[in-house]
C-alpha atoms as a PDB file:
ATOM      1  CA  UNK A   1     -15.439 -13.099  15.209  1.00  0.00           C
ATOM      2  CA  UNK A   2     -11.719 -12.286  14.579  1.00  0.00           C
ATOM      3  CA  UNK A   3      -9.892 -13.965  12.828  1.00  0.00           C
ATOM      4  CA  UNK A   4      -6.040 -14.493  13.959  1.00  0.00           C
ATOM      5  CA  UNK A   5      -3.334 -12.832  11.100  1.00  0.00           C
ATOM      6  CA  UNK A   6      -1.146 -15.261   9.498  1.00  0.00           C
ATOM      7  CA  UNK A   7       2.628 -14.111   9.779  1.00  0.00           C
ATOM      8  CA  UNK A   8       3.528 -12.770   6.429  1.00  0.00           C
ATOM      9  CA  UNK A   9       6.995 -15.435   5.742  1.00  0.00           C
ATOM     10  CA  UNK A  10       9.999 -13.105   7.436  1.00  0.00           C
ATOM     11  CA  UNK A  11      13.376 -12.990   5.529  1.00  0.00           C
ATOM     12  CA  UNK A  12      15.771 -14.672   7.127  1.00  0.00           C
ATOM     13  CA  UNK A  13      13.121 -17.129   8.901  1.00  0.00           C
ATOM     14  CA  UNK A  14      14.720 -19.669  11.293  1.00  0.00           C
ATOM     15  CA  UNK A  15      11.599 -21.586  11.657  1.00  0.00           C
ATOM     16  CA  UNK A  16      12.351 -24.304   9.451  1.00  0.00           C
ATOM     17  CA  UNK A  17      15.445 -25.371  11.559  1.00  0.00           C
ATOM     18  CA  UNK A  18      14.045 -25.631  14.374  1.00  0.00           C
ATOM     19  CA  UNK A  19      15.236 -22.364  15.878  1.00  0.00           C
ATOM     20  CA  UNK A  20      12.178 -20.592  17.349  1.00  0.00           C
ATOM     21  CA  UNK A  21      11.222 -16.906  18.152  1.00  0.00           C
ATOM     22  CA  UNK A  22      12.208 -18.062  21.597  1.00  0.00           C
ATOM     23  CA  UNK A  23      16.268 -18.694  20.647  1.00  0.00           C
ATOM     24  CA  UNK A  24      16.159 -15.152  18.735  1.00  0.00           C
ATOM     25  CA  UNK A  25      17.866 -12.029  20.348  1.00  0.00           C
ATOM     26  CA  UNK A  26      15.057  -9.583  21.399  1.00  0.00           C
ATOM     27  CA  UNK A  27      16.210  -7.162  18.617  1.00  0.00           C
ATOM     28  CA  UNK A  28      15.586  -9.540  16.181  1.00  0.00           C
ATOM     29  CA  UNK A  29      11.929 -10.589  17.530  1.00  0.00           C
ATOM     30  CA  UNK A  30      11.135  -6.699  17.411  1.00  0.00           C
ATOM     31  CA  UNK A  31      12.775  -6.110  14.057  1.00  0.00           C
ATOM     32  CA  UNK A  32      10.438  -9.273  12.251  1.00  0.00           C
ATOM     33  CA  UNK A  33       7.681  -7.640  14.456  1.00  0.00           C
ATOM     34  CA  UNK A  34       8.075  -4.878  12.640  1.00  0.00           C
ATOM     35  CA  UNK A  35       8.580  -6.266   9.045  1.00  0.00           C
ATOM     36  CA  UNK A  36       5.271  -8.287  10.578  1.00  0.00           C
ATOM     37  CA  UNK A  37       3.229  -5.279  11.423  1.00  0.00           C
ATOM     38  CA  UNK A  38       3.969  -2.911   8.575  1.00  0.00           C
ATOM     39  CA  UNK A  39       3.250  -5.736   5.477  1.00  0.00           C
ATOM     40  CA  UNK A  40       0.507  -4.781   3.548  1.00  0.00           C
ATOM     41  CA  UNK A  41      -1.676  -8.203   4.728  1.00  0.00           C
ATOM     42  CA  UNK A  42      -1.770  -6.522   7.910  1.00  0.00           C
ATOM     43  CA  UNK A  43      -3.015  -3.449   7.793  1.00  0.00           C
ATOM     44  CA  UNK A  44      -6.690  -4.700   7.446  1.00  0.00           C
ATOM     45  CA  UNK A  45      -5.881  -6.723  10.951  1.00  0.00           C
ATOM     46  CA  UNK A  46      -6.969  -4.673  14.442  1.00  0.00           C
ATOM     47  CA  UNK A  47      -4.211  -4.390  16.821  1.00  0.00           C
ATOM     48  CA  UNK A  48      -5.501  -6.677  19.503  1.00  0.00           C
ATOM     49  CA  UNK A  49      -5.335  -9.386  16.471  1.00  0.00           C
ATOM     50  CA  UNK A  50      -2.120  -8.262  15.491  1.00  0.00           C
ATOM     51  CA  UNK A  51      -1.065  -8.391  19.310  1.00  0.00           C
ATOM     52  CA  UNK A  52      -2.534 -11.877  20.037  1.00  0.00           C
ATOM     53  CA  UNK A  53      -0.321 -13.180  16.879  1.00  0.00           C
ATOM     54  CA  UNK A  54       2.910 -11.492  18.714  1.00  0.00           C
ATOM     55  CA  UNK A  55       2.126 -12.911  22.418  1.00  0.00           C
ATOM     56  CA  UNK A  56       1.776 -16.539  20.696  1.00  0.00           C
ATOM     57  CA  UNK A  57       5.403 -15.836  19.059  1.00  0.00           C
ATOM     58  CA  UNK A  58       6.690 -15.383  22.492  1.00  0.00           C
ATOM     59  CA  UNK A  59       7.221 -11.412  22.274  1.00  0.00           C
ATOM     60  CA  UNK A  60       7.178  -9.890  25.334  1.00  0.00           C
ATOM     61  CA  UNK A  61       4.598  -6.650  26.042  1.00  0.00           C
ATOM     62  CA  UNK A  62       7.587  -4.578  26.413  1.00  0.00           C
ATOM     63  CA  UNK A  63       8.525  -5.694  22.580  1.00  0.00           C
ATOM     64  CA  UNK A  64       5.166  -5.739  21.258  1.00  0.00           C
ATOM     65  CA  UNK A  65       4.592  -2.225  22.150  1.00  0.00           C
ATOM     66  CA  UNK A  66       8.238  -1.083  21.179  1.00  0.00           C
ATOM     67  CA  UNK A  67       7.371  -3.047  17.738  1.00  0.00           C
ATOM     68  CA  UNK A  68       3.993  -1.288  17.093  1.00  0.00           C
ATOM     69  CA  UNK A  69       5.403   2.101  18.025  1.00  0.00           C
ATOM     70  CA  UNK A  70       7.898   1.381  15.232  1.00  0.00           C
ATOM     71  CA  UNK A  71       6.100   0.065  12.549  1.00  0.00           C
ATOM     72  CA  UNK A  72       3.902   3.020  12.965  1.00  0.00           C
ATOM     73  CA  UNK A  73       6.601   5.597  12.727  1.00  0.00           C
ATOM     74  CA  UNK A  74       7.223   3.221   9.388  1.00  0.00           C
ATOM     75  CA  UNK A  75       4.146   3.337   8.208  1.00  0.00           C
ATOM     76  CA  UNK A  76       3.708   6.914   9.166  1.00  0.00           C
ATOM     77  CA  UNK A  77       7.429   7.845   7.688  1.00  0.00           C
ATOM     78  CA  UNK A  78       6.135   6.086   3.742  1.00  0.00           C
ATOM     79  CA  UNK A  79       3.043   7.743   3.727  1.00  0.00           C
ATOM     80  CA  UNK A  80       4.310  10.975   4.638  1.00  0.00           C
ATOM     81  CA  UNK A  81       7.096  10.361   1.570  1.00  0.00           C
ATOM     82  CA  UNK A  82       4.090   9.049  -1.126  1.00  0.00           C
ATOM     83  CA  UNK A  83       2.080  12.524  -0.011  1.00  0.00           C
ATOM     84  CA  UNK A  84       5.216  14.305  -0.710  1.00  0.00           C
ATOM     85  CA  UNK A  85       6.047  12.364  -3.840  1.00  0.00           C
ATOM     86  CA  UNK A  86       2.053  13.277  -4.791  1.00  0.00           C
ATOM     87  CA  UNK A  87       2.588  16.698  -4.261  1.00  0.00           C
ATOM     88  CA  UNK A  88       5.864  17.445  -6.297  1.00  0.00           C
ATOM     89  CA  UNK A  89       4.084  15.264  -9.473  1.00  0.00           C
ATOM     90  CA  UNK A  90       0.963  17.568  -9.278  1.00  0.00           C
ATOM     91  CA  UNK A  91       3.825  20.902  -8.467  1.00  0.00           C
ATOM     92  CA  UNK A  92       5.528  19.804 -12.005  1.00  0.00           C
ATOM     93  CA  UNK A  93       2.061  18.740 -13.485  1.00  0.00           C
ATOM     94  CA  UNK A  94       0.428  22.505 -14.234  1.00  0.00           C
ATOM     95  CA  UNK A  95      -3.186  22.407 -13.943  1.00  0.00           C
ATOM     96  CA  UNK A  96      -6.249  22.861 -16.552  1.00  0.00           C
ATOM     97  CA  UNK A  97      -6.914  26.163 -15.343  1.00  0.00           C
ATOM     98  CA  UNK A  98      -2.747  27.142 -16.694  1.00  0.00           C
ATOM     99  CA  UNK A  99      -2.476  25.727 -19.626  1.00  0.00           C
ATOM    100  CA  UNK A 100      -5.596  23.138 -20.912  1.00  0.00           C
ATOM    101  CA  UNK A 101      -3.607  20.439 -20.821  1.00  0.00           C
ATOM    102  CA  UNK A 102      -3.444  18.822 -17.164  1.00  0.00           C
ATOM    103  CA  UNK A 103      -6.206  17.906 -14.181  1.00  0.00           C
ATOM    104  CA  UNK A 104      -5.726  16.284 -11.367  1.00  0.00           C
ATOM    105  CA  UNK A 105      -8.152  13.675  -9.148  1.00  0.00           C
ATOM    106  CA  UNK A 106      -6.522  13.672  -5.915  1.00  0.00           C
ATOM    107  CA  UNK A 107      -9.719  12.844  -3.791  1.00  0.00           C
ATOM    108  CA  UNK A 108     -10.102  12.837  -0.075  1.00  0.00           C
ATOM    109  CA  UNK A 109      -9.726   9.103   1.300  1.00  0.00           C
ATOM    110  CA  UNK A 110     -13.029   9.759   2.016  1.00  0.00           C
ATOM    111  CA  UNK A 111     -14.903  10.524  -1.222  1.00  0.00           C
ATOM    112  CA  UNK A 112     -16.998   7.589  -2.420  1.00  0.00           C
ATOM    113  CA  UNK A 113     -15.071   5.766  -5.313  1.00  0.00           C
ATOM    114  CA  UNK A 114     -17.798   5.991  -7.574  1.00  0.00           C
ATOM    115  CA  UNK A 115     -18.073   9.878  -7.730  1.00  0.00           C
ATOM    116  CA  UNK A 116     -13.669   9.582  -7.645  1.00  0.00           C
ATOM    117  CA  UNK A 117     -14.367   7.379 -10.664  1.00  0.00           C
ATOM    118  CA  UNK A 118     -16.210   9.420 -12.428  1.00  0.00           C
ATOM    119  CA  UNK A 119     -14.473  12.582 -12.003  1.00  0.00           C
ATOM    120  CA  UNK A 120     -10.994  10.520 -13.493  1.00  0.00           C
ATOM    121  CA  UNK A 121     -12.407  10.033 -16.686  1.00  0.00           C
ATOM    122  CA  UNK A 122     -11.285  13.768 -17.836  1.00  0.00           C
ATOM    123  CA  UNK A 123      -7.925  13.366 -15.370  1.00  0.00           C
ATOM    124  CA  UNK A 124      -4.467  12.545 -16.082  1.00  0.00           C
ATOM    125  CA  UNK A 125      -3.570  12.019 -12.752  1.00  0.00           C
ATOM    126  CA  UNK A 126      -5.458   9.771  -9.980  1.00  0.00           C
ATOM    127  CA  UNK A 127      -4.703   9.251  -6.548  1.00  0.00           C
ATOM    128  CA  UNK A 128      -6.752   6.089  -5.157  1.00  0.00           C
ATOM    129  CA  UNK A 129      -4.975   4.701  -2.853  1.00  0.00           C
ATOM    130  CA  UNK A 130      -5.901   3.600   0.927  1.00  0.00           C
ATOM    131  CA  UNK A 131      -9.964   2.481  -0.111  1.00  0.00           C
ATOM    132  CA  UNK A 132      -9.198  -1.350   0.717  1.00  0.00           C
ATOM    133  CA  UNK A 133      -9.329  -2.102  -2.941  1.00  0.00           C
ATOM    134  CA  UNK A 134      -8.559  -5.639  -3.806  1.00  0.00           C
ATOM    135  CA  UNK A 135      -8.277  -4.994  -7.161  1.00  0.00           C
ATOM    136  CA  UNK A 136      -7.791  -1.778  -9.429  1.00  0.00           C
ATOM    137  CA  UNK A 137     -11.790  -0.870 -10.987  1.00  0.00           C
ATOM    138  CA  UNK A 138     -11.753  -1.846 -14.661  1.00  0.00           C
ATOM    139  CA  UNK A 139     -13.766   1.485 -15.385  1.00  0.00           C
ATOM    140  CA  UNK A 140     -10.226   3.556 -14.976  1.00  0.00           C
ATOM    141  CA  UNK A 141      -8.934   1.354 -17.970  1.00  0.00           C
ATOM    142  CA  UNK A 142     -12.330   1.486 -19.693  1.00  0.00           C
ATOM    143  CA  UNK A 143     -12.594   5.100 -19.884  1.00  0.00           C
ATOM    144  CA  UNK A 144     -10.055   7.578 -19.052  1.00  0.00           C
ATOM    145  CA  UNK A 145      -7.172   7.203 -21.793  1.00  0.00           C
ATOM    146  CA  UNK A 146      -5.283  10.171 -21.131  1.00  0.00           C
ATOM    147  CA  UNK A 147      -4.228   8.630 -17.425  1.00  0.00           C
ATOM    148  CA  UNK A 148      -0.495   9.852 -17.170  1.00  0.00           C
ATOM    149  CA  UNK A 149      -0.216   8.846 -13.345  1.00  0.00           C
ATOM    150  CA  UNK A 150      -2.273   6.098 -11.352  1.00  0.00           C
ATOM    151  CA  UNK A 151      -1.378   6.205  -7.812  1.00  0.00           C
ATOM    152  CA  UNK A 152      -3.314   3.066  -5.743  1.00  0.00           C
ATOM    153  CA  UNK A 153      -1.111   2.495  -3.032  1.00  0.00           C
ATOM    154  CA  UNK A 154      -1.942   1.242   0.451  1.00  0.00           C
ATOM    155  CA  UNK A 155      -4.736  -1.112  -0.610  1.00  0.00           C
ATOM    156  CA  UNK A 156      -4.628  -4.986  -0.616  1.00  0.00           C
ATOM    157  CA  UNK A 157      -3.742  -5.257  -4.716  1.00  0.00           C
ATOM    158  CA  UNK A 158      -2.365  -8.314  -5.079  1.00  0.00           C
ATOM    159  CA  UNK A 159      -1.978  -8.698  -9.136  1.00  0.00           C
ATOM    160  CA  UNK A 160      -1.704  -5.564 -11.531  1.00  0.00           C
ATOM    161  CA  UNK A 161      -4.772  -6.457 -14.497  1.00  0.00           C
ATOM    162  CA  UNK A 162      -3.179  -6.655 -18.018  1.00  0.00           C
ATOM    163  CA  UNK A 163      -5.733  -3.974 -18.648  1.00  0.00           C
ATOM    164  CA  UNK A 164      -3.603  -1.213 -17.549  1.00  0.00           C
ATOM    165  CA  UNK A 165      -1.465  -1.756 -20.981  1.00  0.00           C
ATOM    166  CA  UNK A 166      -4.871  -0.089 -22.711  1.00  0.00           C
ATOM    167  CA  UNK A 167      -3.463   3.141 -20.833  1.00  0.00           C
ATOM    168  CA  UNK A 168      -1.053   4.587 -23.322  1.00  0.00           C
ATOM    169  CA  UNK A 169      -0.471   7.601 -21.542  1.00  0.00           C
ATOM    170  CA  UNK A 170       0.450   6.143 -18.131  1.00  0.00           C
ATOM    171  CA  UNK A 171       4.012   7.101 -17.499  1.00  0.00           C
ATOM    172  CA  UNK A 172       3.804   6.556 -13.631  1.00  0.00           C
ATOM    173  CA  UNK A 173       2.103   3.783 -11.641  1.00  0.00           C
ATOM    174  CA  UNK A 174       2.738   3.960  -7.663  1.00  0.00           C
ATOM    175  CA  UNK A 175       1.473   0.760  -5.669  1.00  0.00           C
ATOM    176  CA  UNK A 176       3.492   1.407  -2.378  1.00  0.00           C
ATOM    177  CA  UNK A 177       2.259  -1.097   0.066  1.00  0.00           C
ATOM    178  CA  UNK A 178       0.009  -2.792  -1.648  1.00  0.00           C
ATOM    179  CA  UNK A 179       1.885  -6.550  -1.160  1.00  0.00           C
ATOM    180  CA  UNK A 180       1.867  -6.915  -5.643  1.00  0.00           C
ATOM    181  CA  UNK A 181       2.655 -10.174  -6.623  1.00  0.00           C
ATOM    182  CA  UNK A 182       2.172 -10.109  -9.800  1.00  0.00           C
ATOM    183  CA  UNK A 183       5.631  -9.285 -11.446  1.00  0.00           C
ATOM    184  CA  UNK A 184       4.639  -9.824 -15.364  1.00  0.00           C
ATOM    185  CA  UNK A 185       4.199  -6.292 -15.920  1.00  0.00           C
ATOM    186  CA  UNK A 186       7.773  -4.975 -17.292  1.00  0.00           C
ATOM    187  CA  UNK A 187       8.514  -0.801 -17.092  1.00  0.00           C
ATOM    188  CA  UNK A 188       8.522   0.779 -20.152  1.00  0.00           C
END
């Protein structure tokens, strides 16, 4: 059984005025649809869930489709920027092989976690992201000190653990759409 998303709150939300999606400019309704369709909550929603939810806002098929077309040019447009992001970190980062002092665990989306796992304990860079993770795996902290990069974006991680402090080495941690609300980690 399916189970029916529940609207992520929009910025700028009428609702609690009394002015409905019905009152909004069409613009508008596709714009939240957007914001709707491309929050992290959502991703692990199938369209014809995400669809129903739009229909029973009053969208129109017209604006549903135009919405989902956008949000997955969105989604598309940040995940083509984190790959590129990835690959000018592991350009500047040189490798073992060059100079003993760098590897890399940037494992296919498909690659079961555990053998990603282990392979990260001799990394300094890990790329985990899109494995519906709800929460980062406390073996990363537990055995792989010389972490310099974490990357575990696109996966439903909704508080950072204070056990990533036990990574001295981490300089950069990317958690693009991963909906963190936990905000008691401060940057270094």
């Amino acid at each position: 059984m399916s189970k029916t998303p529940n609207k992520p709150a929009a910025k700028g939300s009428d609702e609690k005025n009394g002015q409905g999606a019905e009152k909004r400019p069409p613009a508008d309704l596709v714009n939240i649809a957007v914001a709707f369709l491309t929050h992290p909550e959502m991703q692990n929603y199938s369209e014809a869930d995400k669809t129903k939810f739009l229909k029973s806002k009053n969208l129109t098929d017209a604006q549903i489709k135009k919405a989902m077309k956008l949000a997955e040019e969105k989604l598309k447009a940040a995940e083509e920027k984190e790959k590129a992001a990835e690959a000018a970190k592991a350009k500047a980062a040189p490798s073992k092989a060059t100079n003993g002092a760098t590897t890399s665990v940037v494992a296919p989306e498909d690659e079961p976690l555990e053998d990603v796992l282990e392979k990260a304990q001799i990394s300094d860079i890990l790329s985990i992201k899109r494995r519906s993770l709800k929460e980062i795996p406390q073996t990363i902290f537990d055995s792989n000190q010389n972490l310099e990069i974490l990357i575990v974006s696109f996966n439903p991680i909704a508080k950072i653990p204070d056990s990533i402090k036990s990574l001295s080495r981490l300089r950069r941690f990317h958690a693009f759409g991963c909906g963190l609300t936990d905000k008691s980690i401060e940057p270094v």
